[in-house]
N, C-alpha and C. Protein backbone atom coordinates (compact mmCIF):
# COMPACT_ATOMS: atom_id res chain seq x y z
N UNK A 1 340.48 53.45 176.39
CA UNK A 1 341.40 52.55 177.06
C UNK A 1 342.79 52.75 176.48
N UNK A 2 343.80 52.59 177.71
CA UNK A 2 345.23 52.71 177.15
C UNK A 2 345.48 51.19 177.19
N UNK A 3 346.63 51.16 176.39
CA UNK A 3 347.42 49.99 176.22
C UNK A 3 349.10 50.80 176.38
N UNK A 4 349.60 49.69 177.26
CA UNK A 4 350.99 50.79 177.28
C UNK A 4 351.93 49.43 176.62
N UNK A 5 352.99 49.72 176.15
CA UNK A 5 353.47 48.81 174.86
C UNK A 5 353.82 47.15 176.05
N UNK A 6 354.22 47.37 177.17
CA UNK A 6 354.35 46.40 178.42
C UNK A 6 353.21 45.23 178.66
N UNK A 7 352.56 45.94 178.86
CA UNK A 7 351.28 45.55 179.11
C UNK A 7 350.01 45.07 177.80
N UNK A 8 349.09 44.21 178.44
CA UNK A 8 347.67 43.63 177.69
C UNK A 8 346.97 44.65 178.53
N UNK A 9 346.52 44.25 179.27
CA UNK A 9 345.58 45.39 179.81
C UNK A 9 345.63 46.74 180.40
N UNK A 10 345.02 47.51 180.16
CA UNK A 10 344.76 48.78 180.85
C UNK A 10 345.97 49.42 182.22
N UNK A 11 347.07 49.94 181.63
CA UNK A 11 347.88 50.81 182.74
C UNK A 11 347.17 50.93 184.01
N UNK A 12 347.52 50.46 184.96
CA UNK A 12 347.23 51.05 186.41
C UNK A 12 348.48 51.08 187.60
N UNK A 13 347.60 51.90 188.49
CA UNK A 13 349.06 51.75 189.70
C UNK A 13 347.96 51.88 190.69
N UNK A 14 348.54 51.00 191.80
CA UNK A 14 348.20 50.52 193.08
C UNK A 14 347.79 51.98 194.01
N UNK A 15 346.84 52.32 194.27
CA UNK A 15 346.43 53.50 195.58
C UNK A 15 345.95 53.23 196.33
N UNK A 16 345.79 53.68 198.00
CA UNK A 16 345.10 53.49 198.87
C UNK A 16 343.70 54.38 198.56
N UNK A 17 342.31 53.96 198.71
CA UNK A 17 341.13 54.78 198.11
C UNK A 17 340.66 55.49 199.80
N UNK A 18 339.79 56.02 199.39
CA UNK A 18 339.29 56.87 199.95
C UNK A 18 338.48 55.94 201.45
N UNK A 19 338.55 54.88 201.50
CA UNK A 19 337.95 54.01 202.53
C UNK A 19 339.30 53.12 203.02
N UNK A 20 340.41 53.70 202.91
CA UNK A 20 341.47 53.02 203.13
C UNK A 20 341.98 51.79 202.67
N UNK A 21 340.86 50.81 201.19
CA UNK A 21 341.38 49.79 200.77
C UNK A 21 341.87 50.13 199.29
N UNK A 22 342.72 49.18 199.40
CA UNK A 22 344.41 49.72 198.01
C UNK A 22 342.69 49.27 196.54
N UNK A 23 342.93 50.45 196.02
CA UNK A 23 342.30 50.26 194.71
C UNK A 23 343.25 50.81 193.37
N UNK A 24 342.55 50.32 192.28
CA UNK A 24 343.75 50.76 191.23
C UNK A 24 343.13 52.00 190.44
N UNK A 25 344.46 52.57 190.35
CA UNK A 25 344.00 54.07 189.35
C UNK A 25 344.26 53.77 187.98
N UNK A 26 343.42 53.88 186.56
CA UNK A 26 343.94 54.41 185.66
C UNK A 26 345.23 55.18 185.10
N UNK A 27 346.48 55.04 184.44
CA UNK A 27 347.37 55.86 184.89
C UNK A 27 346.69 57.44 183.83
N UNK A 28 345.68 57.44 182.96
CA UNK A 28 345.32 58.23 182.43
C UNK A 28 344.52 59.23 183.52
N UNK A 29 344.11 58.80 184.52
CA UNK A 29 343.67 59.56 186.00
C UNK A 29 344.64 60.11 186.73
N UNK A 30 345.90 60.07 186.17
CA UNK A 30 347.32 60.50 186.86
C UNK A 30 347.34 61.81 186.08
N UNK A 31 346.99 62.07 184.56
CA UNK A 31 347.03 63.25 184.32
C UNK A 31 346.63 64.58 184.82
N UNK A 32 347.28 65.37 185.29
CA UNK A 32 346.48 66.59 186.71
C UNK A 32 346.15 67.67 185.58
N UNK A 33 345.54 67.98 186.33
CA UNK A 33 344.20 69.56 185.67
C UNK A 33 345.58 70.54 185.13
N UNK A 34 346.60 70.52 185.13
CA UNK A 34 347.59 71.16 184.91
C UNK A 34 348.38 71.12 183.46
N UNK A 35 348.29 69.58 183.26
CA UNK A 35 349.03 69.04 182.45
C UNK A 35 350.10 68.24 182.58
N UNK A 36 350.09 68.32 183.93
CA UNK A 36 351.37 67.40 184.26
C UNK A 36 351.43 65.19 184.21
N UNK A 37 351.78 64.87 184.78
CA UNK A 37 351.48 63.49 184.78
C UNK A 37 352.18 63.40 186.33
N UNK A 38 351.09 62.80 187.10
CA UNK A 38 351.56 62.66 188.64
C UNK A 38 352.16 60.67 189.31
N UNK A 39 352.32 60.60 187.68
CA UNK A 39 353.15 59.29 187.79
C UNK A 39 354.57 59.63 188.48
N UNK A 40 355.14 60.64 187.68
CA UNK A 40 356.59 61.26 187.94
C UNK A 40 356.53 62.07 188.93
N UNK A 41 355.49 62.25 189.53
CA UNK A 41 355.83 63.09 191.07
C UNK A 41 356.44 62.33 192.36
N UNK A 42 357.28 62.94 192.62
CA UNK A 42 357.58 62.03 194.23
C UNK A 42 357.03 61.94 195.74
N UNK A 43 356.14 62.99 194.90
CA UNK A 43 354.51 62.56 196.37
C UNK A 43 353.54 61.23 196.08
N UNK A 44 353.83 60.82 194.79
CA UNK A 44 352.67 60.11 194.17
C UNK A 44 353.46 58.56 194.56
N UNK A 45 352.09 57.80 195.21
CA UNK A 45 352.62 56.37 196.10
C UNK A 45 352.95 55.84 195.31
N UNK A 46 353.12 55.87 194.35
CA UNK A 46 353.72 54.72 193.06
C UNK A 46 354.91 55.03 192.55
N UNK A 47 355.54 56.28 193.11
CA UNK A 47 357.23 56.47 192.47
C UNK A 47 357.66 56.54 193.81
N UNK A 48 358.34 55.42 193.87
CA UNK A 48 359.05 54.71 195.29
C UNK A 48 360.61 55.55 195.20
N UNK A 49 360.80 56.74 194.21
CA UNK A 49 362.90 56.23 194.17
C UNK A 49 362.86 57.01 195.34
N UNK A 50 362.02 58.50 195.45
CA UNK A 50 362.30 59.01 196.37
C UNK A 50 362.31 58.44 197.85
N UNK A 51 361.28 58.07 198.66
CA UNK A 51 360.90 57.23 199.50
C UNK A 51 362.11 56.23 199.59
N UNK A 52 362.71 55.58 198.52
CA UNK A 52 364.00 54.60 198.62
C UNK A 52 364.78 55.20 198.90
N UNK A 53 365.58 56.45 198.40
CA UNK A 53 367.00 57.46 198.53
C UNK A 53 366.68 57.67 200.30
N UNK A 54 364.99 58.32 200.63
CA UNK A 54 365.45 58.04 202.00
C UNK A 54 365.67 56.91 203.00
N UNK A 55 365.03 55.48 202.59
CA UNK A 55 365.70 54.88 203.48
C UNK A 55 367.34 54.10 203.33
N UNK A 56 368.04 54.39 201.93
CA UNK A 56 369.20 54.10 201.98
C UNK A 56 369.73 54.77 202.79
N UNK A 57 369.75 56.66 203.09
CA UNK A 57 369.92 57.31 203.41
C UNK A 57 369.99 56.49 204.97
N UNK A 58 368.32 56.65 205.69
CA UNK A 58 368.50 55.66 206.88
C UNK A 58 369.43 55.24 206.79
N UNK A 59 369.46 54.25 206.53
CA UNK A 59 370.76 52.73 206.41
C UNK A 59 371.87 53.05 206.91
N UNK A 60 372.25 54.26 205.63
CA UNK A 60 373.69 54.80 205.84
C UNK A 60 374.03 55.36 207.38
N UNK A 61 373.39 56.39 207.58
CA UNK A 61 373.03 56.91 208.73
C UNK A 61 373.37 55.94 209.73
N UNK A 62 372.18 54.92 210.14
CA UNK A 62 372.42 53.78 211.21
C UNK A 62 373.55 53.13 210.78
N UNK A 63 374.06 52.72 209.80
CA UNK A 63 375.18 51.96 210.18
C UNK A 63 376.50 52.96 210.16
N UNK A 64 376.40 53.83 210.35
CA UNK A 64 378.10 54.59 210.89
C UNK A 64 377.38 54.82 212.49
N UNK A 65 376.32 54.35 212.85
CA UNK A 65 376.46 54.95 214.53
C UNK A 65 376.20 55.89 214.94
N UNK A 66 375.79 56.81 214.04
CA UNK A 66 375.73 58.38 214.22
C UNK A 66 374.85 58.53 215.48
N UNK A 67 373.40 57.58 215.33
CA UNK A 67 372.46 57.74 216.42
C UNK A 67 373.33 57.33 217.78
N UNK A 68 374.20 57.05 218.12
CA UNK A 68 374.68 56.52 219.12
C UNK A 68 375.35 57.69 220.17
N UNK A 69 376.07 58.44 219.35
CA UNK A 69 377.01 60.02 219.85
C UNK A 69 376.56 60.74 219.02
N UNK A 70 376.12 60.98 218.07
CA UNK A 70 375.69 62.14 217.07
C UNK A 70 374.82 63.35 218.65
N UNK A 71 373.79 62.60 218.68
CA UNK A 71 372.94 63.04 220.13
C UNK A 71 373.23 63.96 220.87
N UNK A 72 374.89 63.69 221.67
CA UNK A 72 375.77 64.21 222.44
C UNK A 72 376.31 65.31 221.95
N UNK A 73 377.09 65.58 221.03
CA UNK A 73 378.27 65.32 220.32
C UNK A 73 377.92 66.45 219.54
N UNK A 74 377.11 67.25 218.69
CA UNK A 74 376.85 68.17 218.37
C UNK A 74 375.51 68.90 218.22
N UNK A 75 376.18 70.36 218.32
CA UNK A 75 374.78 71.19 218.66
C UNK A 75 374.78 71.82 217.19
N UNK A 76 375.11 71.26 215.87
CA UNK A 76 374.61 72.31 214.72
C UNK A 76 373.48 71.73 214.16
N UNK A 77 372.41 70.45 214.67
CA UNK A 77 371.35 70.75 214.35
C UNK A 77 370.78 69.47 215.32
N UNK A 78 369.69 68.85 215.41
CA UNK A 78 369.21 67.89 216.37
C UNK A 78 369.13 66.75 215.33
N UNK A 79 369.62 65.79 215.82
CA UNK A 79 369.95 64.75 215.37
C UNK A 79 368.61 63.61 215.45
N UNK A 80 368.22 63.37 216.50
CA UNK A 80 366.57 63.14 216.83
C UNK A 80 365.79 63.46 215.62
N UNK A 81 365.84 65.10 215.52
CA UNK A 81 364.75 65.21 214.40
C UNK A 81 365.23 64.69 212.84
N UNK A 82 366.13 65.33 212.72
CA UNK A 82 367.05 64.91 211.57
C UNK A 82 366.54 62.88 211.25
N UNK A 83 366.67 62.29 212.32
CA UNK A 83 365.83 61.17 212.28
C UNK A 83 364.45 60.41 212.06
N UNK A 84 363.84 61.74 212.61
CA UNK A 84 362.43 61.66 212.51
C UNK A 84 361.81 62.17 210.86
N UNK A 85 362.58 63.15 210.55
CA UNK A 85 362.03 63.96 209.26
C UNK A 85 362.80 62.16 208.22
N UNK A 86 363.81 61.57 208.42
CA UNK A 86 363.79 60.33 207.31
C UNK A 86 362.26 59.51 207.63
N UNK A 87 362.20 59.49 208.59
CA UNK A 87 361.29 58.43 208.87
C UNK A 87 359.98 59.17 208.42
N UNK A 88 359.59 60.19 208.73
CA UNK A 88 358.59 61.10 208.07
C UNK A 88 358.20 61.06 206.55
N UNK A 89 359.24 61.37 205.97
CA UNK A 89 359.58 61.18 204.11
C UNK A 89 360.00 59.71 203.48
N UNK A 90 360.40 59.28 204.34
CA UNK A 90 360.32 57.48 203.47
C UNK A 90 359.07 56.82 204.26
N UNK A 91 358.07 57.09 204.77
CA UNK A 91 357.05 56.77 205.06
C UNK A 91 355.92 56.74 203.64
N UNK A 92 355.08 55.59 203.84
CA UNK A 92 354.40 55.68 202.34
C UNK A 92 352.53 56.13 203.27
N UNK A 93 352.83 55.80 204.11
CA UNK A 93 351.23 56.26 205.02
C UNK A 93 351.92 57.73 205.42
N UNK A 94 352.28 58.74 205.11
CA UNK A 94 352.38 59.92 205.45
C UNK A 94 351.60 60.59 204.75
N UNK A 95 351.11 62.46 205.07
CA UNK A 95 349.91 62.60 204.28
C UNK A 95 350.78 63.25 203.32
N UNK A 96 352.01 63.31 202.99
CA UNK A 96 353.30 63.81 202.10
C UNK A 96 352.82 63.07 200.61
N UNK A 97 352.20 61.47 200.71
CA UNK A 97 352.39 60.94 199.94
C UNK A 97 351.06 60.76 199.27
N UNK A 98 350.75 61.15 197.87
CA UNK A 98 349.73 61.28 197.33
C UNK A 98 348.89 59.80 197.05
N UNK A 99 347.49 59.44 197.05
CA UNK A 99 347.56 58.35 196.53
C UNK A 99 346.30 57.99 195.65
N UNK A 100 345.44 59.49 195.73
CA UNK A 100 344.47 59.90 194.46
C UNK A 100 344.73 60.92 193.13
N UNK A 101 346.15 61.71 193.56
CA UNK A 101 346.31 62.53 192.43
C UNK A 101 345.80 63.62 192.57
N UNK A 102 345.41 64.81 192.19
CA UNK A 102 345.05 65.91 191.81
C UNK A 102 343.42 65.84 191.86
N UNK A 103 343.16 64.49 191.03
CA UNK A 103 341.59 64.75 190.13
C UNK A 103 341.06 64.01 191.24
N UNK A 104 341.46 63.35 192.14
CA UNK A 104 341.34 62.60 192.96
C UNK A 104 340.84 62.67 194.68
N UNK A 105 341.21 64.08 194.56
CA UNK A 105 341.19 65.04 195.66
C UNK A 105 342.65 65.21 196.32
N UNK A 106 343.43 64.78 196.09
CA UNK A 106 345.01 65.23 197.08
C UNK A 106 345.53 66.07 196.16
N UNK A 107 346.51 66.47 196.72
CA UNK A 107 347.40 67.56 195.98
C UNK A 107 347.20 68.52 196.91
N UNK A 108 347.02 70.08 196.09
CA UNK A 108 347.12 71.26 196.68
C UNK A 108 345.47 71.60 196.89
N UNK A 109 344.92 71.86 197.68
CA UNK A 109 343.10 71.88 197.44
C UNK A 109 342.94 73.44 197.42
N UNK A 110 344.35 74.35 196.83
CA UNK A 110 343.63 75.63 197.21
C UNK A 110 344.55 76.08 194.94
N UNK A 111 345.04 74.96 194.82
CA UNK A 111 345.16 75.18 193.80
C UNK A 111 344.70 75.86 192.38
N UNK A 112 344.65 77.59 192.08
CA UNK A 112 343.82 78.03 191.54
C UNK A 112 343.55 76.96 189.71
N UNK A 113 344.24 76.34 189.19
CA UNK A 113 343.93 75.48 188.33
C UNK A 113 342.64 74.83 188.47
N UNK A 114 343.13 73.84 189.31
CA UNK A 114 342.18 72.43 189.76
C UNK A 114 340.88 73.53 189.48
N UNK A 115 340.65 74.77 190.43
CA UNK A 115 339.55 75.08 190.86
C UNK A 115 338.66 75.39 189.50
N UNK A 116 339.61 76.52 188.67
CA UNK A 116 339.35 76.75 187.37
C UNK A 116 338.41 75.38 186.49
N UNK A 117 339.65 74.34 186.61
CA UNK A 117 339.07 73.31 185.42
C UNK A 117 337.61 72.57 186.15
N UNK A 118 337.45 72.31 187.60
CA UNK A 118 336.41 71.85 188.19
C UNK A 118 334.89 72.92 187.85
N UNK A 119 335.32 74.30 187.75
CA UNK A 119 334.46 74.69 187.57
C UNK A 119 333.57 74.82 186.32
N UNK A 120 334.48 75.15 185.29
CA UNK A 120 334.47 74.69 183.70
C UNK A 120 334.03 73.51 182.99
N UNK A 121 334.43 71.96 184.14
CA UNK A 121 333.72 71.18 183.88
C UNK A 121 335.67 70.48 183.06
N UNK A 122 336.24 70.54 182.78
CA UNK A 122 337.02 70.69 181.86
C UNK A 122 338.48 69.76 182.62
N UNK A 123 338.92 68.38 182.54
CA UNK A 123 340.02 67.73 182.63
C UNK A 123 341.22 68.19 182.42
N UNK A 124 341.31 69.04 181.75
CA UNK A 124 342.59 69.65 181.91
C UNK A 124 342.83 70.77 180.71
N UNK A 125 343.47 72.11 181.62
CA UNK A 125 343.74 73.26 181.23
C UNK A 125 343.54 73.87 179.86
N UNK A 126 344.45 72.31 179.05
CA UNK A 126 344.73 72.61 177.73
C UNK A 126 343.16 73.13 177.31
N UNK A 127 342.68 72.28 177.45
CA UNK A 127 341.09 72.03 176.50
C UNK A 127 340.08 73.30 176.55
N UNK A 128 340.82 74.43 177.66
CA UNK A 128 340.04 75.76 177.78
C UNK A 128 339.97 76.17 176.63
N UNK A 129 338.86 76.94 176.19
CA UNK A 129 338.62 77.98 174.94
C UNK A 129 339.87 78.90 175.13
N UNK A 130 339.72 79.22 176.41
CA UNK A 130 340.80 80.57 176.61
C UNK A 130 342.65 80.83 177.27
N UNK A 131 342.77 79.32 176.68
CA UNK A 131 343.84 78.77 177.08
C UNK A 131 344.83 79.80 176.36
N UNK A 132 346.61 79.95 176.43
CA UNK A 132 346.39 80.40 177.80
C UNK A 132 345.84 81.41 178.48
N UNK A 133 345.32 81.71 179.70
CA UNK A 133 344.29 82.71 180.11
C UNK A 133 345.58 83.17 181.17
N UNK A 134 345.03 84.73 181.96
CA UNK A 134 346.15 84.95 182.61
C UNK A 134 346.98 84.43 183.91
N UNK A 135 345.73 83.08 183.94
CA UNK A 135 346.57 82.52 185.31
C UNK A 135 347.67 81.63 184.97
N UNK A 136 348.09 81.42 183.68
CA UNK A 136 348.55 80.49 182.84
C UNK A 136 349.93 80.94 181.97
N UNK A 137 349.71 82.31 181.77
CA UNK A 137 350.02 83.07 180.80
C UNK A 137 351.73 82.86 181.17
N UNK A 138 352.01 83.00 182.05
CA UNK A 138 353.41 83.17 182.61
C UNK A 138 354.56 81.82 183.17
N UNK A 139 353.55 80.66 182.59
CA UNK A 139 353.80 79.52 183.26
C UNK A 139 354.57 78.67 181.72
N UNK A 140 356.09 78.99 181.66
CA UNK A 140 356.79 78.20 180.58
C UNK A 140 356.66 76.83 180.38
N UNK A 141 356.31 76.57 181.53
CA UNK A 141 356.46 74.94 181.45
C UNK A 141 355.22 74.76 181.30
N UNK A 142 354.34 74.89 181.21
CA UNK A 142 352.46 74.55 181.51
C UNK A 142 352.27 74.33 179.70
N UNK A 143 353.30 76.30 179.81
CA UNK A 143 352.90 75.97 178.20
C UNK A 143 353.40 75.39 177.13
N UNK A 144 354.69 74.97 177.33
CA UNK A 144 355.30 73.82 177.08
C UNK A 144 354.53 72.32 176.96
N UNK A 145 354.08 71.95 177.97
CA UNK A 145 353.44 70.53 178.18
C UNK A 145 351.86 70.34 177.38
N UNK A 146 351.30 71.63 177.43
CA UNK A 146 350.22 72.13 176.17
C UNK A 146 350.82 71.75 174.22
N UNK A 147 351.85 72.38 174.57
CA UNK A 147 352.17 72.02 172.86
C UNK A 147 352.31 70.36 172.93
N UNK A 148 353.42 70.17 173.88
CA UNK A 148 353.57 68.83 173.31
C UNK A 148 352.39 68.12 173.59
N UNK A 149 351.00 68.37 174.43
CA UNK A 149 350.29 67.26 174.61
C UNK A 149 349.18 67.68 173.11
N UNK A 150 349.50 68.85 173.03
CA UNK A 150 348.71 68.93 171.73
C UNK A 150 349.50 68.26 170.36
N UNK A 151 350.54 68.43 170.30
CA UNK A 151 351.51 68.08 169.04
C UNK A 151 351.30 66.89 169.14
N UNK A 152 351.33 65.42 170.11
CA UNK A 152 351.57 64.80 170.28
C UNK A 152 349.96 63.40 170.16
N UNK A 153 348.77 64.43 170.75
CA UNK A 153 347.34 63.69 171.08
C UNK A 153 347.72 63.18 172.60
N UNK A 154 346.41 63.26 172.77
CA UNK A 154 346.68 62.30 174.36
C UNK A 154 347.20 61.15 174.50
N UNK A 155 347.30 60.30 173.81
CA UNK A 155 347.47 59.02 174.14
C UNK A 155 348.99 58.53 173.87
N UNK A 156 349.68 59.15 172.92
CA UNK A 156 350.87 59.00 172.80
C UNK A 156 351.35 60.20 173.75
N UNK A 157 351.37 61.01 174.15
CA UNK A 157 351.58 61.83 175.47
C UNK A 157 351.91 60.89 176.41
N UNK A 158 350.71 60.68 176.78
CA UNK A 158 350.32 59.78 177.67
C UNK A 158 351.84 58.43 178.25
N UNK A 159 351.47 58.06 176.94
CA UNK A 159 352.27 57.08 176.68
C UNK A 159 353.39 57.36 176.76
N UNK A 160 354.02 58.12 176.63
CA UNK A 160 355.07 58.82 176.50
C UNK A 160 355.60 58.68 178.22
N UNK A 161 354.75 59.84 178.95
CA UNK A 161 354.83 60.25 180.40
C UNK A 161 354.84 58.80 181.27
N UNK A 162 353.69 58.22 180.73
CA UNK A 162 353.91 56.47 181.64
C UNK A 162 355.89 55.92 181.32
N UNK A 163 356.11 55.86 180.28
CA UNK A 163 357.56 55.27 179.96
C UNK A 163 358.47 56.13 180.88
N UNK A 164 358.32 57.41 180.85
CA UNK A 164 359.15 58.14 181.16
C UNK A 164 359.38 57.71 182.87
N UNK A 165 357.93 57.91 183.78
CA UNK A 165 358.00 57.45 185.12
C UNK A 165 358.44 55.93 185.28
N UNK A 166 358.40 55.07 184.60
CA UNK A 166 358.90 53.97 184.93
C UNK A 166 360.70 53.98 184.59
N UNK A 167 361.07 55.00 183.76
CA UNK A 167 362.25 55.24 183.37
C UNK A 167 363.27 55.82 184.73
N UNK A 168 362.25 56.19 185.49
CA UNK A 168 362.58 57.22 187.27
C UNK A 168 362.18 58.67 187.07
N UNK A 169 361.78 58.83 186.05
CA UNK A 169 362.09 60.69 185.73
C UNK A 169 360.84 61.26 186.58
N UNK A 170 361.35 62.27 187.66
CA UNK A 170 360.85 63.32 188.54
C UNK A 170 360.62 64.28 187.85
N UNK A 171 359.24 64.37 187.57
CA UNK A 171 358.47 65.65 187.06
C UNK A 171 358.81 67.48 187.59
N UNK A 172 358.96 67.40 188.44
CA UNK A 172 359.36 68.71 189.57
C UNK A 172 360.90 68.83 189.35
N UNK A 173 361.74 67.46 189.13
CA UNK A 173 363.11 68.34 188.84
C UNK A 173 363.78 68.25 187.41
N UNK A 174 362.65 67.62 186.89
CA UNK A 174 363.20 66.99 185.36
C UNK A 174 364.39 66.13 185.61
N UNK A 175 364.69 64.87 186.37
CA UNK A 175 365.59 64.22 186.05
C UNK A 175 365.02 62.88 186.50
N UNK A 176 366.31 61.83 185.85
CA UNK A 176 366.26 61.06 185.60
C UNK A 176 366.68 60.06 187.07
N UNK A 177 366.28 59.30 187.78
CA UNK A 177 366.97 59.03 189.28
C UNK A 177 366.69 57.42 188.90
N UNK A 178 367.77 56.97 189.61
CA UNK A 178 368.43 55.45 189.81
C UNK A 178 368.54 55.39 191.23
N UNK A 179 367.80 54.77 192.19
CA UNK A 179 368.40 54.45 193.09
C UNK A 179 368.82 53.25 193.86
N UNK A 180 370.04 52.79 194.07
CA UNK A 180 370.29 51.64 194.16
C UNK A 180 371.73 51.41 195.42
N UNK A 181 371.08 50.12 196.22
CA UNK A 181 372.40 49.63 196.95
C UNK A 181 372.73 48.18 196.62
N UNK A 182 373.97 47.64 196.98
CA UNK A 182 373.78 46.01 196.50
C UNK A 182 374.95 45.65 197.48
N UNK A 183 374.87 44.65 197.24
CA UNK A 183 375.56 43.94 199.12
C UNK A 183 377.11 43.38 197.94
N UNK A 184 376.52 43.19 196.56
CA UNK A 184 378.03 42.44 195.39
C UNK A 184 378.67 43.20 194.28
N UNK A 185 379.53 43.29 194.19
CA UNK A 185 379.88 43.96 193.02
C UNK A 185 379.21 44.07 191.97
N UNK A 186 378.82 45.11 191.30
CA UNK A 186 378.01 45.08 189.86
C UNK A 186 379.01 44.21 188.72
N UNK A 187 378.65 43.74 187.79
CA UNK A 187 379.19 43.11 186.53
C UNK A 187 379.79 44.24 185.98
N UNK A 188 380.80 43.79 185.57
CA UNK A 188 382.03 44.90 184.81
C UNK A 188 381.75 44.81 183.34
């Protein structure tokens, strides 16, 4: 069991399950066969910034009018779709948006990892005898996230990666995202 310094009980985040009713994941079930933590992914239903940037985006969009003459008005790309792809990506029922994780069955299902560690029996990469092996060998960042989850133990890793996603940080671009609108001036 984790304890994350926030919390009494056991880390979780809200998913839709496999029978369509919202059940809770472990966030230690967020760790993918990779090494990554799919807290900080922006497919994963529980990191909203992305999903938010697009409907501010919306917002912005509808309130200059654009849908009104945009339509007409120019041919350098379709404006319709351009509409449809926000509504597509700030959608949280899209199949864009992960809501079992990797170990879970979503993600990539042709992913030569996953397949590796499923077959091995083996939660994740690190823990191979033959780590890194050559599907691995070339992957800086994999082997990166190996030292530190080894330097570190799982649980302060762990711990680590939970702070970090609640912090906003996007795993895929390494940064840190804030996203925010407000109708009042911020405090000076």
């Amino acid at each position: 069991m984790i304890v994350s310094a926030r919390q009494s009980a056991p880390p979780v985040s809200p998913a839709v399950g496999q029978h369509g009713k919202e059940e809770l994941v472990k966030e230690e079930d967020l760790i993918t066969y990779c090494g990554g933590y799919g807290g900080t992914c922006a497919r994963w239903c529980g990191y909203s910034r992305f999903r938010d940037l697009v409907a501010l985006l919306a917002e912005w969009v509808d309130a200059q009018a654009y849908q009104c003459w945009m339509p007409h008005e120019t041919q350098e790309f379709d404006y319709n779709e351009f509409r449809k792809g926000l509504e597509f990506f700030g959608s949280n029922d899209s199949w864009l948006v992960c809501h079992r994780c990797c170990k879970g069955g979503d993600g990539n299902p042709d992913c030569e990892i996953r397949k590796c560690c499923r077959e091995r029996g083996l939660d994740i990469c690190f823990d191979c005898s033959e780590f890194p092996c050559v599907k691995v060998r070339e992957d800086s960042g994999m082997i990166e996230r190996a030292r530190q989850y080894k330097a570190q133990g799982k649980l302060e890793w762990l711990r680590q990666q939970v702070e970090r996603a609640n912090r906003g940080f996007e795993g895929h671009t390494n940064k840190f995202y804030e996203i925010s609108a407000r109708e009042d001036l911020p405090n000076a």
